[in-house]
N, C-alpha and C. Protein backbone atom coordinates (compact mmCIF):
# COMPACT_ATOMS: atom_id res chain seq x y z
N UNK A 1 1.41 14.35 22.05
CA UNK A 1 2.13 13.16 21.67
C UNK A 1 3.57 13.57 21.34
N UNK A 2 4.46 12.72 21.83
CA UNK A 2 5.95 12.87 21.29
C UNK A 2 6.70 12.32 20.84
N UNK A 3 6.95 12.59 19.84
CA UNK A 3 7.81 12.34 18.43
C UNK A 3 8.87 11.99 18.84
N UNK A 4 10.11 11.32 17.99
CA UNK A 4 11.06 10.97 17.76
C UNK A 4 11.78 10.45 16.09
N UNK A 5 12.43 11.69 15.88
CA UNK A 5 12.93 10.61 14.46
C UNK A 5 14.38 10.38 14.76
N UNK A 6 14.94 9.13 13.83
CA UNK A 6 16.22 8.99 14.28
C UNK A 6 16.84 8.51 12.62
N UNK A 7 17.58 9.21 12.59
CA UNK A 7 18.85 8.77 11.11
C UNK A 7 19.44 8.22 11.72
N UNK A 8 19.33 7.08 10.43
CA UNK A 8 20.14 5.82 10.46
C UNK A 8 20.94 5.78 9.22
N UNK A 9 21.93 5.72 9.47
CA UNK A 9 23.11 5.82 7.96
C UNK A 9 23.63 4.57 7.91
N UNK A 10 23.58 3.77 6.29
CA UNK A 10 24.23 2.60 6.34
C UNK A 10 24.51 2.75 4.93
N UNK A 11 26.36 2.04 4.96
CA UNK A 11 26.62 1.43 3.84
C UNK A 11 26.13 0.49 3.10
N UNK A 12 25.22 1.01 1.61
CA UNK A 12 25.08 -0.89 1.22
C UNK A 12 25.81 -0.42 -0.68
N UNK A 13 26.12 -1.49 -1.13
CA UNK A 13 26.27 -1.30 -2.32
C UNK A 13 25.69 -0.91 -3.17
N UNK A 14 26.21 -0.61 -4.78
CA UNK A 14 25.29 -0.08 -5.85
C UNK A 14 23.98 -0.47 -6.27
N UNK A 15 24.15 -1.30 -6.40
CA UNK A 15 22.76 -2.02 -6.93
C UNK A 15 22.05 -1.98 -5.70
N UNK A 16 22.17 -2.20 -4.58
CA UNK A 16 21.25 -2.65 -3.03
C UNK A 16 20.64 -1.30 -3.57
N UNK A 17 21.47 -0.06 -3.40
CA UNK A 17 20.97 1.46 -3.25
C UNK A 17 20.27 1.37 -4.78
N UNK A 18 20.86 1.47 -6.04
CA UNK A 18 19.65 1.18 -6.87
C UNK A 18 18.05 0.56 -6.81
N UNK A 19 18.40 -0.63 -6.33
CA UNK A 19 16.85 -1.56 -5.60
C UNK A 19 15.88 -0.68 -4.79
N UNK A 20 16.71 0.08 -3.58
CA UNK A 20 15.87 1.03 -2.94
C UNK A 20 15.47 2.15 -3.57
N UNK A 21 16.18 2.69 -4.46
CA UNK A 21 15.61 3.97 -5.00
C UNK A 21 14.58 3.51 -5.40
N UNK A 22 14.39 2.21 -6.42
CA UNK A 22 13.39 1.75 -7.61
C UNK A 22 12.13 1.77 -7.03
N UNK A 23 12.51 0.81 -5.39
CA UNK A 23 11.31 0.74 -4.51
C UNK A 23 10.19 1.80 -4.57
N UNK A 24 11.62 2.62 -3.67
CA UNK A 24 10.78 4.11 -2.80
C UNK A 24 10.07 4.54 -3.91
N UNK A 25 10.82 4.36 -5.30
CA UNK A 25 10.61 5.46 -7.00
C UNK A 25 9.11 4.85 -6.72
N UNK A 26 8.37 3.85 -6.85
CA UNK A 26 7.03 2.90 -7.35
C UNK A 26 6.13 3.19 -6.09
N UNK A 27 6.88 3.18 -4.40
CA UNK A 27 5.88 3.12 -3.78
C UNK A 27 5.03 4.92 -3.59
N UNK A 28 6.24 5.57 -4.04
CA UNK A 28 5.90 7.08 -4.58
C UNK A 28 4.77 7.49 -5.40
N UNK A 29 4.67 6.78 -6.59
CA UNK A 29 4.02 6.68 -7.52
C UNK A 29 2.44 6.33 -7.12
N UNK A 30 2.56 5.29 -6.33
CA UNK A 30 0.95 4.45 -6.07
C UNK A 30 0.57 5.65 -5.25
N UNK A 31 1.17 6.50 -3.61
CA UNK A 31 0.80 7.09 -3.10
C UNK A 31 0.02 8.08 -3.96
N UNK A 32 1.17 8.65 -4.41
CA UNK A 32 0.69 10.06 -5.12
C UNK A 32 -0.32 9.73 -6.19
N UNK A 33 -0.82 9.02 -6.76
CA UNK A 33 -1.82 8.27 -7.82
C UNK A 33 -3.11 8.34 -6.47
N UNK A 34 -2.74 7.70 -6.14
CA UNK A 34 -4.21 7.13 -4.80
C UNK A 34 -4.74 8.25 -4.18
N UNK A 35 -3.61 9.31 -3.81
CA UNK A 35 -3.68 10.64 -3.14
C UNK A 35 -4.86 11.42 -4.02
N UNK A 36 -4.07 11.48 -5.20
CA UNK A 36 -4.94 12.55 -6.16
C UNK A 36 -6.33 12.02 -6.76
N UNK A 37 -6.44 10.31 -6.67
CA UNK A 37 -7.58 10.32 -7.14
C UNK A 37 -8.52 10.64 -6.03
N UNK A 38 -8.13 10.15 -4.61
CA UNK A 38 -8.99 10.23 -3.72
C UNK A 38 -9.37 11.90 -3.00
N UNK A 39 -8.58 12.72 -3.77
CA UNK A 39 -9.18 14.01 -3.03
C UNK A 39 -10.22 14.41 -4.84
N UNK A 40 -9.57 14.11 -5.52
CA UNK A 40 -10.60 14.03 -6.92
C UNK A 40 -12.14 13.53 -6.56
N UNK A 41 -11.95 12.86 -5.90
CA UNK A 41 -13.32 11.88 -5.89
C UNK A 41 -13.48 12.02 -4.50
N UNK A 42 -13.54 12.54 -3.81
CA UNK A 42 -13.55 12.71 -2.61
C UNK A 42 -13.88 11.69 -1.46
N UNK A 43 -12.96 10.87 -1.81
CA UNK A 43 -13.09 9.92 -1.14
C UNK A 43 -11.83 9.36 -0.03
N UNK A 44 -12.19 8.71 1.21
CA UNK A 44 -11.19 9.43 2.58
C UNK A 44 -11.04 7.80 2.78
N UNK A 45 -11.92 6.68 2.59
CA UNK A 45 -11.82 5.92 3.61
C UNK A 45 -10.93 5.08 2.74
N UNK A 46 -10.05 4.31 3.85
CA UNK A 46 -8.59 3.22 3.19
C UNK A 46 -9.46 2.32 2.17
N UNK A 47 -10.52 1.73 3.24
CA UNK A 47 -10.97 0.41 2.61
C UNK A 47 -11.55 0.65 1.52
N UNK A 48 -12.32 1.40 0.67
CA UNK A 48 -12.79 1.63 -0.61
C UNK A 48 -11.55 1.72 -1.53
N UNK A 49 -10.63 2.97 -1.06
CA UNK A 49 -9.25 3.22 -1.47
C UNK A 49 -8.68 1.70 -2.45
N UNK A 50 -8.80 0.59 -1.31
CA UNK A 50 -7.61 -0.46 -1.13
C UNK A 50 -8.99 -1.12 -2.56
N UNK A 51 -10.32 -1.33 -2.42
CA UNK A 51 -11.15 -2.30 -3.12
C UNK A 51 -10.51 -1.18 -4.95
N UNK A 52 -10.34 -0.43 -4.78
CA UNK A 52 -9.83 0.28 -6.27
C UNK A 52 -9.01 0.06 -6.87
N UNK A 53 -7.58 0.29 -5.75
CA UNK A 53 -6.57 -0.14 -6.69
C UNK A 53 -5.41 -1.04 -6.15
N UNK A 54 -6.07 -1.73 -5.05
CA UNK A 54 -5.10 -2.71 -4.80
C UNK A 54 -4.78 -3.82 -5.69
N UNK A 55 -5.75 -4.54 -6.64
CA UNK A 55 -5.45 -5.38 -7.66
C UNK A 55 -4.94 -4.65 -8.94
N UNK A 56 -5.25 -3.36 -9.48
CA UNK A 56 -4.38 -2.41 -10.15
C UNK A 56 -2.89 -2.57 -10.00
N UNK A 57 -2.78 -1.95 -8.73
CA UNK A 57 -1.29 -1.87 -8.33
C UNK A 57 -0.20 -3.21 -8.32
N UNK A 58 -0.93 -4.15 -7.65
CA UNK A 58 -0.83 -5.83 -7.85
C UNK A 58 -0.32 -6.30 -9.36
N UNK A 59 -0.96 -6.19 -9.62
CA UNK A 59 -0.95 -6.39 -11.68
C UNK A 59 0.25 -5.40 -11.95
N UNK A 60 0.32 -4.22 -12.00
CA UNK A 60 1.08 -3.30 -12.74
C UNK A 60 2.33 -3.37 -12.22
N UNK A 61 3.08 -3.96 -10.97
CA UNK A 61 3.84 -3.77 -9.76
C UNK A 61 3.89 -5.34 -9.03
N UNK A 62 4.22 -6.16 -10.13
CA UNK A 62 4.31 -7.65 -9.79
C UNK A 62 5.42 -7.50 -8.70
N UNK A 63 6.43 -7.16 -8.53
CA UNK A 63 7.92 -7.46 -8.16
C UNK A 63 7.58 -6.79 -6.51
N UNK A 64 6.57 -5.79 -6.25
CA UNK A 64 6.27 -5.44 -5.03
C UNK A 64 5.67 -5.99 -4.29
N UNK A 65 6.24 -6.51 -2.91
CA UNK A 65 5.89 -6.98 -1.77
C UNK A 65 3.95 -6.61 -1.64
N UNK A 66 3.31 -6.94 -1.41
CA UNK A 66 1.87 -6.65 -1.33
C UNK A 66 1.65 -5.58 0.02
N UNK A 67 2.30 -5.88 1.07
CA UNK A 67 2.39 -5.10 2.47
C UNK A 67 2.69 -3.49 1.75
N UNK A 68 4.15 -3.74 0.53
CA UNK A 68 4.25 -2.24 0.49
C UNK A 68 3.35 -1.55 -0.33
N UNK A 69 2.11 -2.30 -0.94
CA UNK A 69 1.13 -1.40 -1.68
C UNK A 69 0.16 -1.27 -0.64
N UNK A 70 0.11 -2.16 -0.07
CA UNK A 70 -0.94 -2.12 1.65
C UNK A 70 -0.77 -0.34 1.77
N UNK A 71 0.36 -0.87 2.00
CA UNK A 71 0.50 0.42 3.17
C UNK A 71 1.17 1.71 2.43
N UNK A 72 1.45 1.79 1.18
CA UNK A 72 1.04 2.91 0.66
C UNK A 72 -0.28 3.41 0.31
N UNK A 73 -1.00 3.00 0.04
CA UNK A 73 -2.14 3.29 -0.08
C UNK A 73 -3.13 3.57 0.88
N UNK A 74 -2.88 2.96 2.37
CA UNK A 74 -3.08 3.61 3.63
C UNK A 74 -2.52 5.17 3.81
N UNK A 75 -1.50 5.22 2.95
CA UNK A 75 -0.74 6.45 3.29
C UNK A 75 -1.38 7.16 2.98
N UNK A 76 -1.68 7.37 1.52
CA UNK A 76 -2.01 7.92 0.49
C UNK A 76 -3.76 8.40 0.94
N UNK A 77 -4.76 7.46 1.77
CA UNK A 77 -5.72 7.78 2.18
C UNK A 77 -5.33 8.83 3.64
N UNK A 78 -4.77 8.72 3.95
CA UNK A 78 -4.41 9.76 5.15
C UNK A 78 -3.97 10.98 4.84
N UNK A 79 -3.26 11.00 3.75
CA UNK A 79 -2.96 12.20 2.98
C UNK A 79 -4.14 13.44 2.42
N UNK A 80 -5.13 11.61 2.07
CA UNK A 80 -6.03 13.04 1.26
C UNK A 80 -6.90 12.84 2.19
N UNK A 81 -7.29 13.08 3.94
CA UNK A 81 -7.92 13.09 4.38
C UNK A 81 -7.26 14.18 5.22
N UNK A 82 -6.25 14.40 5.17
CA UNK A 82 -5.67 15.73 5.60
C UNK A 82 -5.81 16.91 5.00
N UNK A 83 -5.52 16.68 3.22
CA UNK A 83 -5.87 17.47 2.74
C UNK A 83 -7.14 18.20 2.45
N UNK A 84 -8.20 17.08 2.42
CA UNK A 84 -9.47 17.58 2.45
C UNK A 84 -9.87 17.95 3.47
N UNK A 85 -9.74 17.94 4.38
CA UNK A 85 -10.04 18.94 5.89
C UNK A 85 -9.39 20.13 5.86
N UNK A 86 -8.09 19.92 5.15
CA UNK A 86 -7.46 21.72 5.02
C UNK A 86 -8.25 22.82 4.03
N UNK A 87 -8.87 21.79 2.90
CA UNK A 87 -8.74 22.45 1.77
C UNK A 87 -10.55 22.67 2.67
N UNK A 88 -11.78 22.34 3.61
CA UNK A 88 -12.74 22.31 3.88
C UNK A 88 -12.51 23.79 5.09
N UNK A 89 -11.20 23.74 5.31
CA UNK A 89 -10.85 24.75 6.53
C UNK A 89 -11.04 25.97 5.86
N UNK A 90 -10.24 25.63 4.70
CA UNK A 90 -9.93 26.98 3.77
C UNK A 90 -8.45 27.06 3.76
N UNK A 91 -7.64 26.01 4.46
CA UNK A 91 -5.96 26.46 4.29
C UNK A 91 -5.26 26.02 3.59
N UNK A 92 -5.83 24.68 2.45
CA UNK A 92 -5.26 24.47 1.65
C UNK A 92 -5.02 25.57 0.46
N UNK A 93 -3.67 25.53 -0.17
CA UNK A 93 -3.38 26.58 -1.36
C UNK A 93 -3.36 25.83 -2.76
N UNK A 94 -3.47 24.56 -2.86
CA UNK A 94 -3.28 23.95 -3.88
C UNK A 94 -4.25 23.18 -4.21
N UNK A 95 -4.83 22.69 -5.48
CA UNK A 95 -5.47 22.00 -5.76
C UNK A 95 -5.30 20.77 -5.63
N UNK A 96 -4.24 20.00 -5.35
CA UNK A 96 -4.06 18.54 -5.11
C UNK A 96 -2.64 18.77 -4.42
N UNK A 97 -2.83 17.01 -3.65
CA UNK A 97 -1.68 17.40 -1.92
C UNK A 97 -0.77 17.09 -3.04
N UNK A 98 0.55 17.57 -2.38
CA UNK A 98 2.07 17.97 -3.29
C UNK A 98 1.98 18.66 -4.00
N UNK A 99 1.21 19.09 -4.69
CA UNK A 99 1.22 19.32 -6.42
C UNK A 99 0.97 21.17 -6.35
C-alpha cells in the first residue's frame, strides 16, 4: 500500500490556534485513556470500547463534536490492538502504548 502525507500550513489567528490546541489537547486525552484501559483489560474490539466510554466522554467533553470522540476512540482501539500483538510477539518494550 502507498502512502502519502502532505503539510498543509495555514494562517489562522490566536484564539482559532488556541481552539485547536484545546481540541487536539481533549481528543489526546480520550485516546490515550481508551488506549490504556483497553490493553489493561485486554480488550481490542471498537464496539465494546465505544459501549464504555462513549457516554463518559459525552458527559465529561460536552463542547466536543460526537464524530471526534467516535473516532478517537476508534483510534485508540487500533492502537491497543497493535500494541497487544507486539507486546504477544514479544516486541513490545513498554508496558502501555506511549508510555
Amino acid at each position: 500500500m502507498l502512502r502519502r502525507a502532505v503539510a498543509v500550513e495555514i494562517e489562522v489567528t490566536k484564539e482559532l490556534n488556541k481552539l485547536l490546541c484545546s481540541v487536539e489537547s481533549v481528543y489526546l486525552s480520550i485516546v490515550r485513556e481508551v488506549a490504556e484501559y483497553a490493553v489493561a483489560n485486554n480488550i481490542t474490539s471498537a464496539n465494546q470500547l465505544h459501549g464504555l466510554f462513549y457516554n463518559k466522554c459525552r458527559s465529561e467533553y460536552q463542547g466536543l463534536h460526537a464524530h471526534l470522540i467516535i473516532q478517537a476512540i476508534r483510534q485508540a482501539s487500533e492502537i491497543a490492538k497493535s500494541f497487544i500483538e507486539r507486546r504477544r510477539k514479544g516486541l513490545a518494550q513498554k508496558t502501555i502504548p506511549g508510555g
